[in-house]
PDB file of N, CA and C in Angstrom:
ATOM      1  N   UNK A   1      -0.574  31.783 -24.400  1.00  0.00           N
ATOM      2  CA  UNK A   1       0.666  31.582 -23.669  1.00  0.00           C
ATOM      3  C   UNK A   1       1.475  30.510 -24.391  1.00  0.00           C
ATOM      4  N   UNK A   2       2.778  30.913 -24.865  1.00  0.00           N
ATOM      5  CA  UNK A   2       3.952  29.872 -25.233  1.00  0.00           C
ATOM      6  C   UNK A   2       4.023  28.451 -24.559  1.00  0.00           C
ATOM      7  N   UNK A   3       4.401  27.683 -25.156  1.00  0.00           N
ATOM      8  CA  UNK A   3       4.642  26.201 -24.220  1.00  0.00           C
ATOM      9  C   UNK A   3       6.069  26.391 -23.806  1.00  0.00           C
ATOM     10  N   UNK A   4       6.565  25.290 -23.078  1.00  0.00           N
ATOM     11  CA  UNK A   4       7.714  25.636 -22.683  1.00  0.00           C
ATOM     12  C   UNK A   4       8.204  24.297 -22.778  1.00  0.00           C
ATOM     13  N   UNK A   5       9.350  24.044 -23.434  1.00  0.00           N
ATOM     14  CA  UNK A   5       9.900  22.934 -23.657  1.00  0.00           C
ATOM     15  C   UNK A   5      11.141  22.455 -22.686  1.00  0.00           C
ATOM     16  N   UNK A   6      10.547  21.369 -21.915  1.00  0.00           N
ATOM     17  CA  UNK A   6      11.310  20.939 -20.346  1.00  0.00           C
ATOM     18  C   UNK A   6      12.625  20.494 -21.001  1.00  0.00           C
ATOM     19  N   UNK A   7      12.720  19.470 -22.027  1.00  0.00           N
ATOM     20  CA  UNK A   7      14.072  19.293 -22.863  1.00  0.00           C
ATOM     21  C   UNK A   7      15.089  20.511 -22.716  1.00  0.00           C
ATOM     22  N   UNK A   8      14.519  21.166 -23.676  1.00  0.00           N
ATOM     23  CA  UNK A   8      15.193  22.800 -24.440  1.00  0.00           C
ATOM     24  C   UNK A   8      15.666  23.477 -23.250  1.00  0.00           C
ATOM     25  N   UNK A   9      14.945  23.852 -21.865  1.00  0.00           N
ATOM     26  CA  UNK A   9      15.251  24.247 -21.160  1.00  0.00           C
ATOM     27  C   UNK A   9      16.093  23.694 -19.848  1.00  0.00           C
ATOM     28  N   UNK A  10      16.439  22.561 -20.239  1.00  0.00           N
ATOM     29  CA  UNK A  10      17.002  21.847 -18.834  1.00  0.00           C
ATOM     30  C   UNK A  10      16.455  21.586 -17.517  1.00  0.00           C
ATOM     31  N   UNK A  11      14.956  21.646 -17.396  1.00  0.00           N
ATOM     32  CA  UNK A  11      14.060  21.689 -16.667  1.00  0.00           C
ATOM     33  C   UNK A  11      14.022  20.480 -15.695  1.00  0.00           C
ATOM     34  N   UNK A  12      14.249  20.179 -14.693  1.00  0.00           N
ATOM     35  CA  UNK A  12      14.565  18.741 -14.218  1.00  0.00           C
ATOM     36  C   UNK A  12      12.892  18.469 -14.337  1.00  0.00           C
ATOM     37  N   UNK A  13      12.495  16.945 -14.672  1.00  0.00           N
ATOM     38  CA  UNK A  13      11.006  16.273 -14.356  1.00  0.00           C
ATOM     39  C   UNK A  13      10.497  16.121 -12.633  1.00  0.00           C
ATOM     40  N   UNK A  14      11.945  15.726 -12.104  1.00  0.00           N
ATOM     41  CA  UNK A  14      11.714  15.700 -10.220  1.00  0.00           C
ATOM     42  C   UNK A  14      12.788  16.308  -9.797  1.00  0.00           C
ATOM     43  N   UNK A  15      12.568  16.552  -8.506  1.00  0.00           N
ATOM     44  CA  UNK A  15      13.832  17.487  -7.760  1.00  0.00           C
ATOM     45  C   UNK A  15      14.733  16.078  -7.166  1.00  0.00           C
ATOM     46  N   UNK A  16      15.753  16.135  -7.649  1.00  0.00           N
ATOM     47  CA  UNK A  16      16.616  14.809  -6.872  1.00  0.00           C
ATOM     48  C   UNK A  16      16.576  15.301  -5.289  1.00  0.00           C
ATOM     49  N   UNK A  17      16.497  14.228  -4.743  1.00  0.00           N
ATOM     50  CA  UNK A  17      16.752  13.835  -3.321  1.00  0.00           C
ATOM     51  C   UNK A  17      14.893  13.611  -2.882  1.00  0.00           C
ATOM     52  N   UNK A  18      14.237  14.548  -3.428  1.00  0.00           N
ATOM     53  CA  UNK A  18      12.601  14.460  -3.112  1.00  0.00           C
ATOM     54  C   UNK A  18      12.285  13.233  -2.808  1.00  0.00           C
ATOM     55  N   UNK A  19      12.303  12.151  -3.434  1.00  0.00           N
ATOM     56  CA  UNK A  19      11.515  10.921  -3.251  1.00  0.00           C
ATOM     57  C   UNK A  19      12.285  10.244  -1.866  1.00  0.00           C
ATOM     58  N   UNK A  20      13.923  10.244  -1.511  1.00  0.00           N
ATOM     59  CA  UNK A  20      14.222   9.598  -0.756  1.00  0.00           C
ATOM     60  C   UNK A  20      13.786  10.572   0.894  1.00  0.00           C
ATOM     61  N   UNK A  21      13.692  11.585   0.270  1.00  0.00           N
ATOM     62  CA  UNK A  21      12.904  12.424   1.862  1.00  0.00           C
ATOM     63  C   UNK A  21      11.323  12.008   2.213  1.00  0.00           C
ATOM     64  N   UNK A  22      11.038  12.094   1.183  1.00  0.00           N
ATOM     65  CA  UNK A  22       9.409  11.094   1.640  1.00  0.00           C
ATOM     66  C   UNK A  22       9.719  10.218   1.905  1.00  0.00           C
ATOM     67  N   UNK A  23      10.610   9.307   1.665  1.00  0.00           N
ATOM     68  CA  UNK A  23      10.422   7.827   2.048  1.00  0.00           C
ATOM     69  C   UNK A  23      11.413   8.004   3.787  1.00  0.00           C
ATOM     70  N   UNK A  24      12.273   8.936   4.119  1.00  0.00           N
ATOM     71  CA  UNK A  24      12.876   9.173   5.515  1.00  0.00           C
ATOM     72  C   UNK A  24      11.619   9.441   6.658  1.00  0.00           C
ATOM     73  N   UNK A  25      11.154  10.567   5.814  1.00  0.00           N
ATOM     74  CA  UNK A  25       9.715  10.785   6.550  1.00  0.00           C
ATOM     75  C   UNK A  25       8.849   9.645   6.975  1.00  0.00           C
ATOM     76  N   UNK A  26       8.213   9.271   6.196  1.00  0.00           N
ATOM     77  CA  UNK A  26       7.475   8.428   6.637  1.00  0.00           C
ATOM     78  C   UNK A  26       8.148   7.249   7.554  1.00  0.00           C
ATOM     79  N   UNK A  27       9.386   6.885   7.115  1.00  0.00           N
ATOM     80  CA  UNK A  27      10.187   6.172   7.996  1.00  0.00           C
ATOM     81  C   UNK A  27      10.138   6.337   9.765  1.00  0.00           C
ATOM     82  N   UNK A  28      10.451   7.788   9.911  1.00  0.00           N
ATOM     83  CA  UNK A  28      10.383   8.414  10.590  1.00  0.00           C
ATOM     84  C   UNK A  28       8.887   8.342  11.832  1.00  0.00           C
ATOM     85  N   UNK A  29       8.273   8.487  11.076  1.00  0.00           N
ATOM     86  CA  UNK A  29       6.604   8.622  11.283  1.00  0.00           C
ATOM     87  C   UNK A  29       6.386   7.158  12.150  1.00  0.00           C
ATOM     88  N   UNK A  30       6.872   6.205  11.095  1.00  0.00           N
ATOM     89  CA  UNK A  30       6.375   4.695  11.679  1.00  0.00           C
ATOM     90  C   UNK A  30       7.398   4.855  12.991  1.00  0.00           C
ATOM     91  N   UNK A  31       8.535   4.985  13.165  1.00  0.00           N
ATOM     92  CA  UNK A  31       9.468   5.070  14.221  1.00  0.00           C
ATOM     93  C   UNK A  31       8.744   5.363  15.485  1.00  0.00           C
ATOM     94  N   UNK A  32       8.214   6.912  15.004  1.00  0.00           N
ATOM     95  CA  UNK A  32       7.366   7.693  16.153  1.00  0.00           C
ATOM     96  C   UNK A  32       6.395   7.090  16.967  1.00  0.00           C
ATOM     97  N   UNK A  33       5.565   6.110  16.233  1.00  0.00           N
ATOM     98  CA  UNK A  33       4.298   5.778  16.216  1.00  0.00           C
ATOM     99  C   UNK A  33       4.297   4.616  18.150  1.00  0.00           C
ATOM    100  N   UNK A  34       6.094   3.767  17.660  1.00  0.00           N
ATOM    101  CA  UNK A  34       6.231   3.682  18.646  1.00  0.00           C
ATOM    102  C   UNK A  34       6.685   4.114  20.478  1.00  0.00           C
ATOM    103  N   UNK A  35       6.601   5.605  20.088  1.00  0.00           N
ATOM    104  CA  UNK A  35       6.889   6.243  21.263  1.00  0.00           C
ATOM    105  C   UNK A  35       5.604   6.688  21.787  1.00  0.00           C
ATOM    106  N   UNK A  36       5.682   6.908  23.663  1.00  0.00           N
ATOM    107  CA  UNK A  36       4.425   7.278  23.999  1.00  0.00           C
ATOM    108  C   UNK A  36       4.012   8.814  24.141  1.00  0.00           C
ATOM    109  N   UNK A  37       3.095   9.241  24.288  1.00  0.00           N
ATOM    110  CA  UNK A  37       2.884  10.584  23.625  1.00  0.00           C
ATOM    111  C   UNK A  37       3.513  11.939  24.199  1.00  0.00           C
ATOM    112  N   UNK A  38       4.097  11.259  25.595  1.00  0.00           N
ATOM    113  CA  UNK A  38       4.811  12.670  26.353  1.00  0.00           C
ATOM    114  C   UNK A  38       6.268  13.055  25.594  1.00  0.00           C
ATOM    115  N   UNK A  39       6.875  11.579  24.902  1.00  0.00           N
ATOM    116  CA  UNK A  39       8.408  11.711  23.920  1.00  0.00           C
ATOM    117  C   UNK A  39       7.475  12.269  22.612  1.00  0.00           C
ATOM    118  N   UNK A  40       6.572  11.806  22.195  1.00  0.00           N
ATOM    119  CA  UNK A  40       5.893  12.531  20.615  1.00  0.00           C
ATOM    120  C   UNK A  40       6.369  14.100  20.311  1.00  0.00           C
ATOM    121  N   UNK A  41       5.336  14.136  21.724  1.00  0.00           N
ATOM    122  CA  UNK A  41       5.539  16.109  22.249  1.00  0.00           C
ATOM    123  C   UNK A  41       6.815  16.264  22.579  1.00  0.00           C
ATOM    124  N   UNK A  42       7.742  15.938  23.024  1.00  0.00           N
ATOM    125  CA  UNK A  42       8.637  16.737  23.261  1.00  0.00           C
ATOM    126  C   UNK A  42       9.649  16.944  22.144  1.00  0.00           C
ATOM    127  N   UNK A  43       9.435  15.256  21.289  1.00  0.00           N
ATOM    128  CA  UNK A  43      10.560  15.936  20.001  1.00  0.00           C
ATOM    129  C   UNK A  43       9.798  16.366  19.211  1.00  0.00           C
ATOM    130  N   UNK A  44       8.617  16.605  18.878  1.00  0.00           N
ATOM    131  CA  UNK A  44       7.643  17.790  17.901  1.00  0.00           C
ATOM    132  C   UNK A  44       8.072  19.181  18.124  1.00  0.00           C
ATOM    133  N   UNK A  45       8.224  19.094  19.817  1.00  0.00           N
ATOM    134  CA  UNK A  45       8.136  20.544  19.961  1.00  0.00           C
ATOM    135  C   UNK A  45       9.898  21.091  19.893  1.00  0.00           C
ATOM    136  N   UNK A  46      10.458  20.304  20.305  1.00  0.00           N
ATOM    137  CA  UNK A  46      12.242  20.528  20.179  1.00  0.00           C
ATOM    138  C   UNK A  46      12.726  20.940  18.781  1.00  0.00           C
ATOM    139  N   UNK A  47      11.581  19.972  18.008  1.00  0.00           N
ATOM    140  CA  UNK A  47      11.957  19.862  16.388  1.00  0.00           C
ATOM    141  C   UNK A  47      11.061  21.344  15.986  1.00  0.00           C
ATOM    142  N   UNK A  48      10.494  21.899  15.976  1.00  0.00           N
ATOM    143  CA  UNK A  48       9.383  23.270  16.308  1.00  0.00           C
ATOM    144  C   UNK A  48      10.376  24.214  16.792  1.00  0.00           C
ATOM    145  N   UNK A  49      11.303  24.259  17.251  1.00  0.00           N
ATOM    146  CA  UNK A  49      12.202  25.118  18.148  1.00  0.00           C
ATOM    147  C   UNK A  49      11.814  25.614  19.434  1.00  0.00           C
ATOM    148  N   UNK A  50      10.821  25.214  19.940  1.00  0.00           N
ATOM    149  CA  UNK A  50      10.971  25.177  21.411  1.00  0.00           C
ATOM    150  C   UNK A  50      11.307  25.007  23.070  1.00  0.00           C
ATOM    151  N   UNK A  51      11.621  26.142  23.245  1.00  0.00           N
ATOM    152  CA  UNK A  51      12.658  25.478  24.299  1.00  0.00           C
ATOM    153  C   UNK A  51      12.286  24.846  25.449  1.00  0.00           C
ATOM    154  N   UNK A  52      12.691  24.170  25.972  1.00  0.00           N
ATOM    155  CA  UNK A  52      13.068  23.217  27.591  1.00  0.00           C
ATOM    156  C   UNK A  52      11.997  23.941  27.925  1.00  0.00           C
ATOM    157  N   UNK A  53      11.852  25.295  28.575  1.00  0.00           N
ATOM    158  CA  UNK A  53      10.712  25.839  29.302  1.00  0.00           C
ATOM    159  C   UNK A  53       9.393  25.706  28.681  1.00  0.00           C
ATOM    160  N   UNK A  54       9.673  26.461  27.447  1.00  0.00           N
ATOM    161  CA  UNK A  54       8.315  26.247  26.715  1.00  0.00           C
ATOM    162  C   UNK A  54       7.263  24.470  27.130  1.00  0.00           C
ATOM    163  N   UNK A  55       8.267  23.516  26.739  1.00  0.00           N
ATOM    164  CA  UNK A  55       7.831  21.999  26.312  1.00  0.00           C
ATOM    165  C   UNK A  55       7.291  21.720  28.087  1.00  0.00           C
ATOM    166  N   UNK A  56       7.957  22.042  29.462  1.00  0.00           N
ATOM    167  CA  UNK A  56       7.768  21.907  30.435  1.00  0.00           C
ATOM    168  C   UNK A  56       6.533  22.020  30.809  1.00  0.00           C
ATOM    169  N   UNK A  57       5.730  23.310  29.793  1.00  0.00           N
ATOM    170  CA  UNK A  57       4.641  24.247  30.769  1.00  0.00           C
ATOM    171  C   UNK A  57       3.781  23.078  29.963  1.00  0.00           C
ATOM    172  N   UNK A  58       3.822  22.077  28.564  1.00  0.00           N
ATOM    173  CA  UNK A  58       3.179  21.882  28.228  1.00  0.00           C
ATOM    174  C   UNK A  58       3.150  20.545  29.464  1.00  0.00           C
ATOM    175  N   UNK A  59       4.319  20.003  29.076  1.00  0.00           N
ATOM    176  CA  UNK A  59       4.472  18.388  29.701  1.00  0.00           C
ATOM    177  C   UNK A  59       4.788  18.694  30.890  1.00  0.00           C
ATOM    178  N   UNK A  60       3.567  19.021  32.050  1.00  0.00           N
ATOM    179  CA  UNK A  60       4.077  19.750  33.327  1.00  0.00           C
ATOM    180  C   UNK A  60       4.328  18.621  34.286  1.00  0.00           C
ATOM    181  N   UNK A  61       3.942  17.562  34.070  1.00  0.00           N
ATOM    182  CA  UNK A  61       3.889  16.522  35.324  1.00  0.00           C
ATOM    183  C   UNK A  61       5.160  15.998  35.208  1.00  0.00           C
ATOM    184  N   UNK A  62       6.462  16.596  34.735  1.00  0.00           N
ATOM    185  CA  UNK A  62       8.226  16.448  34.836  1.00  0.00           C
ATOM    186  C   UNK A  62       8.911  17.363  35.358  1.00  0.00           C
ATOM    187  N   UNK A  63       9.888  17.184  35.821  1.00  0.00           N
ATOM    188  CA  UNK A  63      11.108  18.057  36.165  1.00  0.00           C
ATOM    189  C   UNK A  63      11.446  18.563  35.173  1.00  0.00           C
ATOM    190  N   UNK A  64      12.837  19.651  35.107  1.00  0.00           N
ATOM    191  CA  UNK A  64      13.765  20.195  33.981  1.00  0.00           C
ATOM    192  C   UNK A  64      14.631  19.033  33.648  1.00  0.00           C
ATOM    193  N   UNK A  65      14.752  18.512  34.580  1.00  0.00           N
ATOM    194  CA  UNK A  65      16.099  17.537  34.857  1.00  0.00           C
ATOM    195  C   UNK A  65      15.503  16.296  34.087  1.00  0.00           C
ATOM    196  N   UNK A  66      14.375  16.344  34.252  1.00  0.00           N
ATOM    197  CA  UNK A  66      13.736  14.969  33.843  1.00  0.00           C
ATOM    198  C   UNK A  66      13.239  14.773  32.457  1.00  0.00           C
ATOM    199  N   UNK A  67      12.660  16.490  32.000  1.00  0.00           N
ATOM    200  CA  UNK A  67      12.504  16.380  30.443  1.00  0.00           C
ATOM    201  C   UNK A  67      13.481  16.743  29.795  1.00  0.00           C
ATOM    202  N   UNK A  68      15.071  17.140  30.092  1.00  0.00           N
ATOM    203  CA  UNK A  68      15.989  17.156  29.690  1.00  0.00           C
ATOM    204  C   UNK A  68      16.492  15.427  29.343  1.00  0.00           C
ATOM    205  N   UNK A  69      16.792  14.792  29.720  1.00  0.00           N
ATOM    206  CA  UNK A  69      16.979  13.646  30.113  1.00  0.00           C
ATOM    207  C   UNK A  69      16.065  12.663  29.224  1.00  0.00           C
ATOM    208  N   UNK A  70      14.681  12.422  29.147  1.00  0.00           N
ATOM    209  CA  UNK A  70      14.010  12.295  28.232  1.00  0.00           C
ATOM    210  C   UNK A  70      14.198  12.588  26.594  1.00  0.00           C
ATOM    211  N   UNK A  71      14.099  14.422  26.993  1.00  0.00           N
ATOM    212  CA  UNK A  71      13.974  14.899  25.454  1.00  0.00           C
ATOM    213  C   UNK A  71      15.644  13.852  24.751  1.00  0.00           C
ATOM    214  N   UNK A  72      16.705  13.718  25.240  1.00  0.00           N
ATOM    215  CA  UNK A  72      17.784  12.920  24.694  1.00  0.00           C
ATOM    216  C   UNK A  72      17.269  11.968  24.654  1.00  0.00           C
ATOM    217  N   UNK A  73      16.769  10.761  25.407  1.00  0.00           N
ATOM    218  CA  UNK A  73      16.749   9.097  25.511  1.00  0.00           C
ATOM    219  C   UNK A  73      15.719   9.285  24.494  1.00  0.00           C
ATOM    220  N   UNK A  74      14.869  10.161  23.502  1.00  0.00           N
ATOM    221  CA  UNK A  74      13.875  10.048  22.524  1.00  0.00           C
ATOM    222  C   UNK A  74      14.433  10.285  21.552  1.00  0.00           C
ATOM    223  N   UNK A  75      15.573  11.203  21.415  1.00  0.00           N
ATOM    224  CA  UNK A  75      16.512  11.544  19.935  1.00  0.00           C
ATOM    225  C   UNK A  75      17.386  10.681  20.221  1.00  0.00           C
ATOM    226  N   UNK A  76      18.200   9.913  20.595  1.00  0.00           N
ATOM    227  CA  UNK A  76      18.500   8.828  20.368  1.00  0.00           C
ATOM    228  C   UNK A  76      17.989   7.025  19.886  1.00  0.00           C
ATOM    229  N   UNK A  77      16.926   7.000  20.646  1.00  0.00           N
ATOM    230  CA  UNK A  77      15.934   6.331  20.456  1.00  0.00           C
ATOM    231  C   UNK A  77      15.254   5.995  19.138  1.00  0.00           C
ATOM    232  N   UNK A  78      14.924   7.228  18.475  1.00  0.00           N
ATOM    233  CA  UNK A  78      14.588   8.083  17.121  1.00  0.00           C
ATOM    234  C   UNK A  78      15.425   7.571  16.285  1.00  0.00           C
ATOM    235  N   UNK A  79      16.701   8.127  16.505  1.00  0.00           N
ATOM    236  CA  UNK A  79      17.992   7.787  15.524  1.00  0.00           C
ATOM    237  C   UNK A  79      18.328   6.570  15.216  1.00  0.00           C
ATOM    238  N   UNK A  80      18.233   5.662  16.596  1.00  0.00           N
ATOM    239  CA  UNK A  80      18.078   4.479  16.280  1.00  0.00           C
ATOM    240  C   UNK A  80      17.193   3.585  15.410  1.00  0.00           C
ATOM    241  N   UNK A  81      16.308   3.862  15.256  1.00  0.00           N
ATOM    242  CA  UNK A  81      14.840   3.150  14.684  1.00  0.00           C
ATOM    243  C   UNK A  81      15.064   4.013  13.667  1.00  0.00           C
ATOM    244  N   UNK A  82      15.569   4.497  12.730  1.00  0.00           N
ATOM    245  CA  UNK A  82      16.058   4.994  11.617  1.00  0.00           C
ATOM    246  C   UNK A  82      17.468   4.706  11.031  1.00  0.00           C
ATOM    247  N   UNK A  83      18.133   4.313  11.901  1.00  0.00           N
ATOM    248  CA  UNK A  83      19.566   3.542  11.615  1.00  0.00           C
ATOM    249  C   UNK A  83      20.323   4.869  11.379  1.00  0.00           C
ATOM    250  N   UNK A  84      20.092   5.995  12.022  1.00  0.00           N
ATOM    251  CA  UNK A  84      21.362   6.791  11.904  1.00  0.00           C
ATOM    252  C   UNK A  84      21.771   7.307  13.210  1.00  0.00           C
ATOM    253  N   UNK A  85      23.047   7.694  13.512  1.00  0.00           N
ATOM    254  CA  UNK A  85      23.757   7.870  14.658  1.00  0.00           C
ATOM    255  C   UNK A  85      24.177   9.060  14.974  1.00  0.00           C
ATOM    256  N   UNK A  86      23.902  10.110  15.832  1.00  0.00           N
ATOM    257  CA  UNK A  86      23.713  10.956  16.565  1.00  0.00           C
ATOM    258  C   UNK A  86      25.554  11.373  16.876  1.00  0.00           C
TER     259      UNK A  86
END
């Protein structure tokens, strides 16, 4: 098999933006770490695409009204402890 010359070919060495998304992530992660586990689940599962009903049957000991209400005061919350604004 031929070698392939990354020069010759314009081959980038890293994908730009890659390193600053690991470092959002993990940002992210530590953010999380301080929420308690009923907000964990609900923006895992929001972020998952699951809807209001779905997240309810899991997190049953709430209202609609109440994990509606929540699922926001945690994406804001989130945004905050990441310094970006919603």
């Amino acid at each position: 098999m031929p070698l392939v010359s990354i020069e010759a070919n314009n081959i980038p060495v890293r994908s730009e933006g890659f390193q600053e998304d690991a470092v959002a992530y993990q940002e992210m992660l530590s953010c999380l770490e301080s929420f308690d586990e009923t907000d964990r689940t609900i923006l895992a599962m929001l972020g998952a695409g699951h809807s209001y009903t779905e997240i309810q049957e899991v997190v049953s000991d709430i209202s609609m009204a109440n994990l509606r209400v929540k699922a926001n005061r945690a994406r804001i919350q989130l945004a905050n402890c990441i310094g970006r604004k919603l």
